[in-house]
Protein backbone atom coordinates (compact mmCIF):
# COMPACT_ATOMS: atom_id res chain seq x y z
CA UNK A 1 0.00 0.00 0.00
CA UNK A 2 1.45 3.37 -0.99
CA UNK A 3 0.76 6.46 1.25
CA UNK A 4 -2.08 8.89 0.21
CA UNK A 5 -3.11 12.44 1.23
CA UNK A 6 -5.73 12.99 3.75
CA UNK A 7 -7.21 16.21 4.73
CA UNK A 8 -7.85 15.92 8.48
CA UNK A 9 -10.09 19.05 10.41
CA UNK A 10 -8.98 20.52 13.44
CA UNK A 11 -10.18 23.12 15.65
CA UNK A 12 -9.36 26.54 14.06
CA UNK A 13 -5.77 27.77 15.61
CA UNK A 14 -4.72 24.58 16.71
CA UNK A 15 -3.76 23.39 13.90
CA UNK A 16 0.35 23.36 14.55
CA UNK A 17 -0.89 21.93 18.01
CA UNK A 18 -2.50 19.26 16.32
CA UNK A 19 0.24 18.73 13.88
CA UNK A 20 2.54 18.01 16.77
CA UNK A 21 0.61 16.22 18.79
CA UNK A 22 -0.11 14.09 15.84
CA UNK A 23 3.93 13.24 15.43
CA UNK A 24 4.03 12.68 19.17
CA UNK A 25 1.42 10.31 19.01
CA UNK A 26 2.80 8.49 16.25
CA UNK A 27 6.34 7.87 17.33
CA UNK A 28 4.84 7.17 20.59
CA UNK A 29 3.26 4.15 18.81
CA UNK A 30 5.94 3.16 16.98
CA UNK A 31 3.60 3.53 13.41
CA UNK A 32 6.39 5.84 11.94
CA UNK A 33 6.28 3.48 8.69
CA UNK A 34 2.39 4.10 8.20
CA UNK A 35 2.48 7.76 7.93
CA UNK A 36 4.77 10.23 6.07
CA UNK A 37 4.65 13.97 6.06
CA UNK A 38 1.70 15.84 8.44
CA UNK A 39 1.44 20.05 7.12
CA UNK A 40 -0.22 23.00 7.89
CA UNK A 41 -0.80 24.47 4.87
CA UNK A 42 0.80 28.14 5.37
CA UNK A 43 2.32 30.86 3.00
CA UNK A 44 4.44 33.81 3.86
CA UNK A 45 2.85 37.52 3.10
CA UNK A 46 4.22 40.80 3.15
CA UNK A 47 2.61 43.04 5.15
CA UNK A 48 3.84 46.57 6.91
CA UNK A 49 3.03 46.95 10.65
CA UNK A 50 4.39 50.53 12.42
CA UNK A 51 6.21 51.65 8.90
CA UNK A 52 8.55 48.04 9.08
CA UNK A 53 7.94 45.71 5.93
CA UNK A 54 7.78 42.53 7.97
CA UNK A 55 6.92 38.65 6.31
CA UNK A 56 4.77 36.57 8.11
CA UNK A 57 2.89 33.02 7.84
CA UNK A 58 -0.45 32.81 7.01
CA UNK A 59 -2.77 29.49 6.94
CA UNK A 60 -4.47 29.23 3.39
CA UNK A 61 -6.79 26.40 4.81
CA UNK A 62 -7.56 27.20 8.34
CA UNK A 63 -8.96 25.00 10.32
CA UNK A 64 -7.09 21.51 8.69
CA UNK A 65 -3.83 19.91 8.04
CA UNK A 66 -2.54 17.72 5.66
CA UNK A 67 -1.53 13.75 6.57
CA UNK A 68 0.19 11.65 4.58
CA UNK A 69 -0.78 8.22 5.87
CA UNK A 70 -1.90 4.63 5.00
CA UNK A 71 -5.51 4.30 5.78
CA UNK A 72 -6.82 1.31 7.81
CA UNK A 73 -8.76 1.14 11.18
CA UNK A 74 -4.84 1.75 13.21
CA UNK A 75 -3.98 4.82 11.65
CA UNK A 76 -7.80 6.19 11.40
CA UNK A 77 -8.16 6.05 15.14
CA UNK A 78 -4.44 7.57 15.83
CA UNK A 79 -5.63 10.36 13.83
CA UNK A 80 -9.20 10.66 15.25
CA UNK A 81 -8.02 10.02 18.56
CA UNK A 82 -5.60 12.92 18.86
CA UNK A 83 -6.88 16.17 20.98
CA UNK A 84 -8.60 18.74 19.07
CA UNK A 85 -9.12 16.91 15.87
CA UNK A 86 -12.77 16.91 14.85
CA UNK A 87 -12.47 14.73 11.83
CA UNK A 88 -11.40 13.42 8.51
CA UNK A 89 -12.99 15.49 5.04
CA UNK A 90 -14.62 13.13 2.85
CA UNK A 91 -16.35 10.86 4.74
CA UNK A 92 -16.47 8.92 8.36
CA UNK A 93 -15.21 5.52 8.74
CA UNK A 94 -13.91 5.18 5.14
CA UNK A 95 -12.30 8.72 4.21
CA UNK A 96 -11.36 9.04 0.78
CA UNK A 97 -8.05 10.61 -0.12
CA UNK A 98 -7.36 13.83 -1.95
CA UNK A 99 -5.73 13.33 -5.81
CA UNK A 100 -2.19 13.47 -5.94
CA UNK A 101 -2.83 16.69 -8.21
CA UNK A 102 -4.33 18.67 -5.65
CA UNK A 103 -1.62 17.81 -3.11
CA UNK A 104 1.32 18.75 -4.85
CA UNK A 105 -0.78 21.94 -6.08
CA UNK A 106 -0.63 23.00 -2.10
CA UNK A 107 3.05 21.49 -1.80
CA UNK A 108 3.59 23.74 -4.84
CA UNK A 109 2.04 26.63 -2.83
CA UNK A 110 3.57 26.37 -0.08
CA UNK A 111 7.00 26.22 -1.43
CA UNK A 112 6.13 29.61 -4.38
CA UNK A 113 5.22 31.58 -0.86
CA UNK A 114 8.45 30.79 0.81
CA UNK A 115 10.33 31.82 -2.12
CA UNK A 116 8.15 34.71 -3.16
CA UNK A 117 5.99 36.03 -0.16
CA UNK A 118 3.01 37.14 -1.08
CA UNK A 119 0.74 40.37 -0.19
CA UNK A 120 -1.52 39.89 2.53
CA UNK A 121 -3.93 41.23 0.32
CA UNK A 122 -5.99 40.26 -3.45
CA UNK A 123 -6.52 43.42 -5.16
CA UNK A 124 -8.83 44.10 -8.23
CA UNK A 125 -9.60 46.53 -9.93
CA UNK A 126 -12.35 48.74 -8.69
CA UNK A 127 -11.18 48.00 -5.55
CA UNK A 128 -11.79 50.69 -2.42
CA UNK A 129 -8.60 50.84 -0.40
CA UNK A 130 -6.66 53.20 1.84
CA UNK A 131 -3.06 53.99 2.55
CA UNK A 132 -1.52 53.36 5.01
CA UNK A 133 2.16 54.33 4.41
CA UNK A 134 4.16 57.11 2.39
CA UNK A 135 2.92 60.53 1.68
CA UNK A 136 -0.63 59.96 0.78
CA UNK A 137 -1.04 57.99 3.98
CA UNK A 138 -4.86 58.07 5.40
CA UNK A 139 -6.06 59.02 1.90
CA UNK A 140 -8.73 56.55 0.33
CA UNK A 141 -9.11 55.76 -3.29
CA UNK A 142 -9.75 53.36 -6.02
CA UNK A 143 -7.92 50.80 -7.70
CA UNK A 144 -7.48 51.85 -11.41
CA UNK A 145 -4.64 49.19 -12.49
CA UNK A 146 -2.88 46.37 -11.18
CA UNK A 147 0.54 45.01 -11.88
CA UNK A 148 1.09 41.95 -9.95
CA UNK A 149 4.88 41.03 -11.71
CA UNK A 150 5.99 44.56 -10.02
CA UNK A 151 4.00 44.54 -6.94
CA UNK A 152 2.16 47.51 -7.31
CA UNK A 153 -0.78 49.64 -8.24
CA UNK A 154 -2.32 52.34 -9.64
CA UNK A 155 -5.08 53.71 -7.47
CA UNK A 156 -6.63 56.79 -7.76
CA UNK A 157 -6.65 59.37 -4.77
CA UNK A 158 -8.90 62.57 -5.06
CA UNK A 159 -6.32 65.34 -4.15
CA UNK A 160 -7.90 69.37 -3.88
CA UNK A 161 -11.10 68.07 -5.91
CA UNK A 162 -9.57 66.23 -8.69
CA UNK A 163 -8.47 62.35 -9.11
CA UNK A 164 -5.22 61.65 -9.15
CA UNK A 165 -3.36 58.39 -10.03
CA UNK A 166 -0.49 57.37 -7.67
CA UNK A 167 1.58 54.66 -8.02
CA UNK A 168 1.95 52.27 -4.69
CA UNK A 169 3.56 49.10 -3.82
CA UNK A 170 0.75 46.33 -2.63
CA UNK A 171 1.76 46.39 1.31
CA UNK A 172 1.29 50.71 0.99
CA UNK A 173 -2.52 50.10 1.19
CA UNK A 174 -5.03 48.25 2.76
CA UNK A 175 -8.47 47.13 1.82
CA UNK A 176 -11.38 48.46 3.16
């Protein structure tokens, strides 16, 4: 039997909890050969917090992890058995596992947001937002253009009456 990709659900913010009990629980058993990688699905994001650009981690599935494992009635109940773990997605007894193509779309994910944080934010066009840093900070406008290869936008701020377009890197403003 060859190990498969389970999506297990947890309590919300326990996840790396979970995760580590998990790996306790397993060694503790001695069923290292049954299971193989356990992840919380996270990316890094950009963000600026008091005029610092700082990179943080940021759950794209809250609320579950990701278990490698071989499923039969030993390995179900180590899972289910571990604290704060409300249950397998896809069924009850007989969980079915996710397609190797959606698992290695997360791995792939994970590992582009490491590399390349992203902003904490999705802009779009049309988009109401307000800055937050440089020297149209506190002004509101709208997103006119986007250009996601150089990070930044185009948003336009009304300045004495008139609209203005301004130029601003993605972690300069905020959604509202």
């Amino acid at each position: 039997m060859e190990l498969r990709w389970y999506i297990v659900h947890t309590y919300s913010g326990f996840e790396n909890k979970v995760k580590r009990n998990l790996e306790e629980r397993i060694k503790t058993l001695g069923q290292e050969a049954l299971f193989g990688r356990i992840l919380v699905p996270t990316e890094q994001v950009v963000e600026l917090k008091k005029g610092q650009k700082r990179t943080s981690s940021r759950k794209f599935y809250p609320g579950y992890i990701l278990v490698q494992m071989i499923l039969n009635d030993e390995t179900w109940h180590i899972v289910m058995d571990t604290a704060k773990v409300t249950g397998f997605v896809g069924g009850g007894v007989k969980p079915s596992p996710i397609p190797d193509s959606e698992a290695e779309v997360i791995l792939r994910q994970m590992e582009e947001g490491v590399s390349r944080p992203k902003p904490r934010f999705r802009f779009e066009e049309g988009d109401d937002v307000r800055v937050v840093d440089g020297p149209f900070s506190n002004f509101q406008g709208i997103v006119e253009e986007i250009k996601p290869d150089k990070e930044k936008l185009r948003v336009l701020i009304t300045i004495f009456g008139r609209p203005t377009p301004v130029e601003l890197d993605f972690i300069q403003v905020k959604k509202i």
